[in-house]
N, C-alpha and C. Protein backbone atom coordinates (compact mmCIF):
# COMPACT_ATOMS: atom_id res chain seq x y z
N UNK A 1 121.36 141.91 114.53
CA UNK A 1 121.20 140.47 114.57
C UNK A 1 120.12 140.13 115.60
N UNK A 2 118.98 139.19 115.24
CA UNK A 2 117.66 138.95 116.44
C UNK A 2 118.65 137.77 117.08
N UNK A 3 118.05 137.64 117.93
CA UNK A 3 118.36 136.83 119.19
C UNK A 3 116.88 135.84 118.91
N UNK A 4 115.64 136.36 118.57
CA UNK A 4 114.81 135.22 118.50
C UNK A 4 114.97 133.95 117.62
N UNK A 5 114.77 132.76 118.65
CA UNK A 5 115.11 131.52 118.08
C UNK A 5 114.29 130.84 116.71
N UNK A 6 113.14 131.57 116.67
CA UNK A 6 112.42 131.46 115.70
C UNK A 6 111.94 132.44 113.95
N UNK A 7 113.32 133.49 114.32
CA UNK A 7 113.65 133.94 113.34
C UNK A 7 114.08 133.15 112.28
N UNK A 8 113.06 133.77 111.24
CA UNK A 8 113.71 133.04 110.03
C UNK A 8 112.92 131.36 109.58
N UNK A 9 112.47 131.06 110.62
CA UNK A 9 111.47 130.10 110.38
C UNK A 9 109.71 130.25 109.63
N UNK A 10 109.80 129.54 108.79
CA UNK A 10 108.54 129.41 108.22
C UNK A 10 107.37 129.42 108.80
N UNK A 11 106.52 129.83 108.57
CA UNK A 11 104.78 128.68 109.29
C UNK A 11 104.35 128.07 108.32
N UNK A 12 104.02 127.56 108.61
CA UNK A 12 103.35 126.13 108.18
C UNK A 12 102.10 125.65 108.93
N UNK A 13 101.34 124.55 107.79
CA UNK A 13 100.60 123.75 109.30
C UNK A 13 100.93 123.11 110.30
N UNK A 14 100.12 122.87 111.20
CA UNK A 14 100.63 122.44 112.47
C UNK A 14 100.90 120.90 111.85
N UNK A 15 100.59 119.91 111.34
CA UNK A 15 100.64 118.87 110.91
C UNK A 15 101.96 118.55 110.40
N UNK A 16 102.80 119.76 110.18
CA UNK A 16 104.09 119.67 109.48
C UNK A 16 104.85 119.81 110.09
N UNK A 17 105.94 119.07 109.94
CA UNK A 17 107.49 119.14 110.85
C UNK A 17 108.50 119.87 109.24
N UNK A 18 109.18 120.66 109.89
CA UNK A 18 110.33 121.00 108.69
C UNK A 18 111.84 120.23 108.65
N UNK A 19 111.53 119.36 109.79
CA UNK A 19 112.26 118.17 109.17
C UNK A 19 112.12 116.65 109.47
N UNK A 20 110.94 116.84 109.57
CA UNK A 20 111.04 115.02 109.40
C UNK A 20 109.58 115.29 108.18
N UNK A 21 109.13 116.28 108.18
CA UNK A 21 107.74 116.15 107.01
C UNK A 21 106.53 116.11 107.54
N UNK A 22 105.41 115.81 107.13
CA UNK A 22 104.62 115.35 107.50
C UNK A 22 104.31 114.54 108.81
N UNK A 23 103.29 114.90 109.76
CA UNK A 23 103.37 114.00 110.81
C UNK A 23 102.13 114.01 110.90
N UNK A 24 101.48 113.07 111.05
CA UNK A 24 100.24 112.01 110.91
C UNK A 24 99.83 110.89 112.03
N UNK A 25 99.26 110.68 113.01
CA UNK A 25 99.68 109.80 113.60
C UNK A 25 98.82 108.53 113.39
N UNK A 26 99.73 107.35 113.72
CA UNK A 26 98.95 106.36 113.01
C UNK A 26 97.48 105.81 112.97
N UNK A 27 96.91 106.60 114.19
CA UNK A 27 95.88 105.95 114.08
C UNK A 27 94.88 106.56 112.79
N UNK A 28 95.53 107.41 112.57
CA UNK A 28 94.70 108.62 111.70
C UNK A 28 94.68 107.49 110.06
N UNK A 29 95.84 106.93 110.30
CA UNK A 29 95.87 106.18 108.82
C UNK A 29 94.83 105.39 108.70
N UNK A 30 94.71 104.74 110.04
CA UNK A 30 93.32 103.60 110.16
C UNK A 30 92.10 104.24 110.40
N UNK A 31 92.06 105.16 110.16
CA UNK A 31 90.65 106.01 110.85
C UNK A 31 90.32 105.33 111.99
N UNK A 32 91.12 105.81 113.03
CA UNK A 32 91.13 105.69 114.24
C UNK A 32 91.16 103.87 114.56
N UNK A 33 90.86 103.30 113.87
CA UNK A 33 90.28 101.70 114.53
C UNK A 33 92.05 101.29 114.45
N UNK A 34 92.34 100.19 115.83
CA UNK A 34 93.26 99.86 116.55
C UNK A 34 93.57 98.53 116.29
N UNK A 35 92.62 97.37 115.88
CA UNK A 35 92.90 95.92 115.95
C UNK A 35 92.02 95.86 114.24
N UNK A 36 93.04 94.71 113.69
CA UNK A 36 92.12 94.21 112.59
C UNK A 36 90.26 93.66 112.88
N UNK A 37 89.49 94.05 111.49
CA UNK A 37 88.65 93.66 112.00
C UNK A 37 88.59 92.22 111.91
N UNK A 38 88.83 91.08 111.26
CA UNK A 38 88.81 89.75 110.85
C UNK A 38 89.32 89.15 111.61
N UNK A 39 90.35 89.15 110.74
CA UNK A 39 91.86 88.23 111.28
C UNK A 39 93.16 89.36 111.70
N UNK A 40 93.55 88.31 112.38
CA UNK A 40 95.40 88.64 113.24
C UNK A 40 96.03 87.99 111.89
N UNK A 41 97.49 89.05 112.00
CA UNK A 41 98.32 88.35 110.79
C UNK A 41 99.53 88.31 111.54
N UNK A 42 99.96 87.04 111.72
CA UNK A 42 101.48 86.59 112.12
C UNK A 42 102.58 87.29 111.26
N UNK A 43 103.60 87.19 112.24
CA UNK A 43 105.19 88.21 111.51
C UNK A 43 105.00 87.24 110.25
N UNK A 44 105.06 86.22 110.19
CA UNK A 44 105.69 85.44 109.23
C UNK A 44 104.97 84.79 107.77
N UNK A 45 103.32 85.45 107.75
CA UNK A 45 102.44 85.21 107.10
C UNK A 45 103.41 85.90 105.78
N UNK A 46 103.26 85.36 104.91
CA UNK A 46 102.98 85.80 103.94
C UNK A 46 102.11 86.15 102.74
N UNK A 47 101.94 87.86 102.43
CA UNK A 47 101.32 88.14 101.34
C UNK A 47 101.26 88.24 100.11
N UNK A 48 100.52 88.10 99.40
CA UNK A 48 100.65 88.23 97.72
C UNK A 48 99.70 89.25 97.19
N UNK A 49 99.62 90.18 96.43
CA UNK A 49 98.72 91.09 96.11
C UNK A 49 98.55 89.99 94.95
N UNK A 50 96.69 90.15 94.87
CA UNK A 50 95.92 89.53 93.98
C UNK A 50 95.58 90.13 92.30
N UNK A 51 95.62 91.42 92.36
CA UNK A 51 95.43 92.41 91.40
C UNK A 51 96.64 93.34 91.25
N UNK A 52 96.90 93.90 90.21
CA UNK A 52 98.39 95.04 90.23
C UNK A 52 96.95 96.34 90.79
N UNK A 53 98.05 97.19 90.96
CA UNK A 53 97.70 98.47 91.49
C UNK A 53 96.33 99.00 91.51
N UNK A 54 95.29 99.17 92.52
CA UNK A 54 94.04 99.63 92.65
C UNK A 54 93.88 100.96 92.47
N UNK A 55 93.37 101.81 91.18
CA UNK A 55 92.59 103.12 91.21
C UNK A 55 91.88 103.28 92.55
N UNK A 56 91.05 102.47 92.86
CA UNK A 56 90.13 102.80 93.70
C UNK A 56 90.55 102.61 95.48
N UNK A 57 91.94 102.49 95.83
CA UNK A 57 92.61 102.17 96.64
C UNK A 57 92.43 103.17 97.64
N UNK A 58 92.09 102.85 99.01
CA UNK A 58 91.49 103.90 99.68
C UNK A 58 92.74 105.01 100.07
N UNK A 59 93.93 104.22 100.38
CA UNK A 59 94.86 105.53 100.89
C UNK A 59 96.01 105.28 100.09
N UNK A 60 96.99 106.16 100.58
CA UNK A 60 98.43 105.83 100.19
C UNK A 60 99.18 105.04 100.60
N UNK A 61 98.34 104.46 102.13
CA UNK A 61 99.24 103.69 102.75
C UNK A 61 99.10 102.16 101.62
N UNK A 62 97.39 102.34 101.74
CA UNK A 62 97.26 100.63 101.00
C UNK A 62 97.85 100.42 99.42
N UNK A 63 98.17 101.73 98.77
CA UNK A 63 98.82 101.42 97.65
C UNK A 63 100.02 101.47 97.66
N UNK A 64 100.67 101.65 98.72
CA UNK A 64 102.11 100.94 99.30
C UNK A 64 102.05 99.99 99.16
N UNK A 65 101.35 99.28 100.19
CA UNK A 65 101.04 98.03 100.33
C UNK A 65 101.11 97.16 99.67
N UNK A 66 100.04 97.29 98.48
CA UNK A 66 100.05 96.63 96.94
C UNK A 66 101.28 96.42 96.59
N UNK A 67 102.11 97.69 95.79
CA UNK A 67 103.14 97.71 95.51
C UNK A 67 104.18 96.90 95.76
N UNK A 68 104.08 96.95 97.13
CA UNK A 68 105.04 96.24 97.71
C UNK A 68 105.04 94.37 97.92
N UNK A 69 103.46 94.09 97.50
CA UNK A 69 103.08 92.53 97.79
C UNK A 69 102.92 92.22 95.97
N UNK A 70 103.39 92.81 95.52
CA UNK A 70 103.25 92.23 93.83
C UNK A 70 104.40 90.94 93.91
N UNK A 71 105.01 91.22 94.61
CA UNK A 71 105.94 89.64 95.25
C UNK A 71 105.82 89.29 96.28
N UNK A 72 105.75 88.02 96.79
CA UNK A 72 105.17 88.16 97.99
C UNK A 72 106.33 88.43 98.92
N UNK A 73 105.90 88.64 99.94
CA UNK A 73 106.42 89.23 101.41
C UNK A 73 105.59 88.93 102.70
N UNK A 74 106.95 88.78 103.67
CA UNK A 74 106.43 88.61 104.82
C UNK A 74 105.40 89.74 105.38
N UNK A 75 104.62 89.72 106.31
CA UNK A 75 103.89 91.18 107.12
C UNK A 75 105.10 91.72 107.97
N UNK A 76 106.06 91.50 108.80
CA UNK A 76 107.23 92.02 108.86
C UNK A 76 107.92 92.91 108.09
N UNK A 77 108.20 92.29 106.93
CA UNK A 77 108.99 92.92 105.60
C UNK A 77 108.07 94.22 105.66
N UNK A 78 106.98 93.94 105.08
CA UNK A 78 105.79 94.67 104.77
C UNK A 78 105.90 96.19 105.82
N UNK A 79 105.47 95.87 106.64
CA UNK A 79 105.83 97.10 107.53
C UNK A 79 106.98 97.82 107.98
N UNK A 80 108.32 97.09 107.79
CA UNK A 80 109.64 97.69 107.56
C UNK A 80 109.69 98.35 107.00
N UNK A 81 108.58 98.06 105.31
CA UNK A 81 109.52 98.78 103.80
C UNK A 81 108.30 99.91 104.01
N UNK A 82 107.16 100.43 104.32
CA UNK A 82 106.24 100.68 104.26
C UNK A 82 106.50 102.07 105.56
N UNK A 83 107.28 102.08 106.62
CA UNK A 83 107.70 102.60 107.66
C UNK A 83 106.73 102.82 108.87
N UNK A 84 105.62 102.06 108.86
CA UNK A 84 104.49 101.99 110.03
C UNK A 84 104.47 101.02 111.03
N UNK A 85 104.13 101.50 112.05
CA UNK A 85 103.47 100.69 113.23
C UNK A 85 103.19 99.12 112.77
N UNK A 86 103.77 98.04 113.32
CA UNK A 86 103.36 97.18 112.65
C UNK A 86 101.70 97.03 113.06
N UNK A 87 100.95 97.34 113.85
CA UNK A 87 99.65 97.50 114.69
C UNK A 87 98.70 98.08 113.28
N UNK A 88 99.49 99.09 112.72
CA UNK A 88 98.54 99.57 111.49
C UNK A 88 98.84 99.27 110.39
N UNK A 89 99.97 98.79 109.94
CA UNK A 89 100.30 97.54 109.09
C UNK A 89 98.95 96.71 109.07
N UNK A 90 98.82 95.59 110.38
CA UNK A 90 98.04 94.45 110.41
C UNK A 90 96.38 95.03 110.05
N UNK A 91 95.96 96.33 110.66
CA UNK A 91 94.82 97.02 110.14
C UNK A 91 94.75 97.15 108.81
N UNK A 92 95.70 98.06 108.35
CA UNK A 92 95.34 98.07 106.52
C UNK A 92 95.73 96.78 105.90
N UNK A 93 95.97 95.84 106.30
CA UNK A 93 96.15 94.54 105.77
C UNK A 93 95.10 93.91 105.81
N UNK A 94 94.01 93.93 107.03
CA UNK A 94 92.80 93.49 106.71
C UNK A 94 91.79 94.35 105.93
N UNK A 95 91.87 95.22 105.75
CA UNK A 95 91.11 95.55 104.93
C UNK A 95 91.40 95.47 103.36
N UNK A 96 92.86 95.35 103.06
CA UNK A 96 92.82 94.67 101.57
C UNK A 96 92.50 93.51 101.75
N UNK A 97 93.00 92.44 102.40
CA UNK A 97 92.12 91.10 102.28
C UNK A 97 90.50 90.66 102.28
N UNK A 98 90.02 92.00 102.86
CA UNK A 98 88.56 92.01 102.86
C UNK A 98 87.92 92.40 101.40
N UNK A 99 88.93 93.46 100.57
CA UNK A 99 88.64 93.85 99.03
C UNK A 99 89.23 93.10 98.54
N UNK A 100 89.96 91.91 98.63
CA UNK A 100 90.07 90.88 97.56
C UNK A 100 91.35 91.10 97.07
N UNK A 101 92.36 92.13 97.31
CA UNK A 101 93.35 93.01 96.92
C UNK A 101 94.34 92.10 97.25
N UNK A 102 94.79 91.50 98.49
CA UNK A 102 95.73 90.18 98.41
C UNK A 102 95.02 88.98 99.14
N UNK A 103 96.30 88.59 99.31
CA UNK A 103 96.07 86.80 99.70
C UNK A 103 96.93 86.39 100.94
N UNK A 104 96.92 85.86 101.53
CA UNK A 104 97.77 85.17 102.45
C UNK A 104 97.97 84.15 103.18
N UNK A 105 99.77 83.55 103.12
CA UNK A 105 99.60 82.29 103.52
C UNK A 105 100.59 82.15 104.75
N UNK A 106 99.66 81.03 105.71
CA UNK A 106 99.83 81.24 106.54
C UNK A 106 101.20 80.40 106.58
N UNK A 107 102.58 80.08 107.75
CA UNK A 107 103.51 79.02 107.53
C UNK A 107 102.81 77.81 108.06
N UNK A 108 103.03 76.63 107.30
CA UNK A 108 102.69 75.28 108.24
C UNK A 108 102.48 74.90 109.45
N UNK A 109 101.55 74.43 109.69
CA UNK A 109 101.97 74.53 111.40
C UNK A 109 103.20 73.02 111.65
N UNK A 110 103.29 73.58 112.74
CA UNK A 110 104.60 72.34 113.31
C UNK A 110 104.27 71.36 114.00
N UNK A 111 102.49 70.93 114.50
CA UNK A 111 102.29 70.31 115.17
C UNK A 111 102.47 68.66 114.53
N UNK A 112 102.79 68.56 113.43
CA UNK A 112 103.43 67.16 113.21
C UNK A 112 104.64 66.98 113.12
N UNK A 113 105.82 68.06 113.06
CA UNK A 113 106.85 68.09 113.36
C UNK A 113 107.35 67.40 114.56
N UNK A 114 108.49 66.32 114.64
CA UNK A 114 109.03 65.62 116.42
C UNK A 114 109.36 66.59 117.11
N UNK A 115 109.17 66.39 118.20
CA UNK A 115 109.57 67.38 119.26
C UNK A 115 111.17 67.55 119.95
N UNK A 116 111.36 68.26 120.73
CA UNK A 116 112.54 67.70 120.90
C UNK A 116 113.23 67.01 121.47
N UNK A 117 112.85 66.19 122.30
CA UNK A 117 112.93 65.32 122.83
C UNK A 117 113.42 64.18 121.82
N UNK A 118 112.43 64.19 120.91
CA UNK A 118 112.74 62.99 119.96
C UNK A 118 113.56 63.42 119.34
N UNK A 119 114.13 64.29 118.91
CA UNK A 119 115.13 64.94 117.99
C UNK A 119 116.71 64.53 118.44
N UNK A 120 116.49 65.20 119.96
CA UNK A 120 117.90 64.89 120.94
C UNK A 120 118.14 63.26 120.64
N UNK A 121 117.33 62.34 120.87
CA UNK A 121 117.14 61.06 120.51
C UNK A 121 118.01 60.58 119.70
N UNK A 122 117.15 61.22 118.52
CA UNK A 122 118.03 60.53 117.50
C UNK A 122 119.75 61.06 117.30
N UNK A 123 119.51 62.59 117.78
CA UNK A 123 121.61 63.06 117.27
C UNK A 123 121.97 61.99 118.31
N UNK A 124 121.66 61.66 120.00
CA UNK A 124 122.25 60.69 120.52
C UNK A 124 122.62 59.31 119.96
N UNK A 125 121.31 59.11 119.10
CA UNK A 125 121.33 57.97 118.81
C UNK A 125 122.90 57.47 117.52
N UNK A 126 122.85 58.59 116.83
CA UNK A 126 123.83 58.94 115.26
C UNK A 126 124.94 58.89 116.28
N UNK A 127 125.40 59.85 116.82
CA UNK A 127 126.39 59.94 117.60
C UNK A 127 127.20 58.69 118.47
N UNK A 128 126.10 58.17 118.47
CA UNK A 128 126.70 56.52 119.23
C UNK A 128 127.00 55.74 118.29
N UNK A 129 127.11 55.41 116.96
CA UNK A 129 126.91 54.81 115.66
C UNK A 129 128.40 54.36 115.61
């Protein structure tokens, strides 16, 4: 019987784990680049893929992506179901929006919404009724 702990183990590439799979690190997905180039995309944006599934789709990550925005979805969602960094999420997200591949909308802003002040106001006001 060996005593070595590495009896019985495979080689493989170094790139490979024998149990979690593949290990890649994210920046490698973005070819190295760290911040979108365009635009920032809020948790709460939502996307829509513009076209079904791209042949010409540069990785696997972005035809996740697709896949996954054929309904729309939050960028949150998006990177949950997708299992990445949300940091490289927001990277391969600008670059389908740059190929035309989706769309996105942003939520309303709230700046005509009352504040709260005025809000408290009025439950005071109901409340006294």
């Amino acid at each position: 019987m060996s005593t070595d702990p590495l009896d019985g183990v495979e080689e493989g590439p170094a790139w490979w784990d024998h149990e979690a799979g593949p290990v890649v690190r994210p920046y490698m997905v973005t070819g190295g680049r760290v911040r979108p180039t365009t635009v920032d995309f809020d948790l709460i944006t939502y996307l829509v893929a513009t076209a079904t599934l791209a042949a010409d789709t540069p990785s696997p990550e972005h035809q996740a992506i697709l896949a996954l925005t054929q309904e729309p979805r939050a960028v949150a969602e998006v990177a949950s179901r997708v299992d990445l960094p949300l940091g490289v999420v927001r990277v391969l997200l600008c670059d389908l929006l740059s190929d035309g591949l989706i769309a996105r909308y942003d939520p309303p802003s709230t700046d005509h919404l009352p504040n709260v002040e005025t809000l408290q106001a009025v439950i005071h006001g109901l409340r006294a009724l």
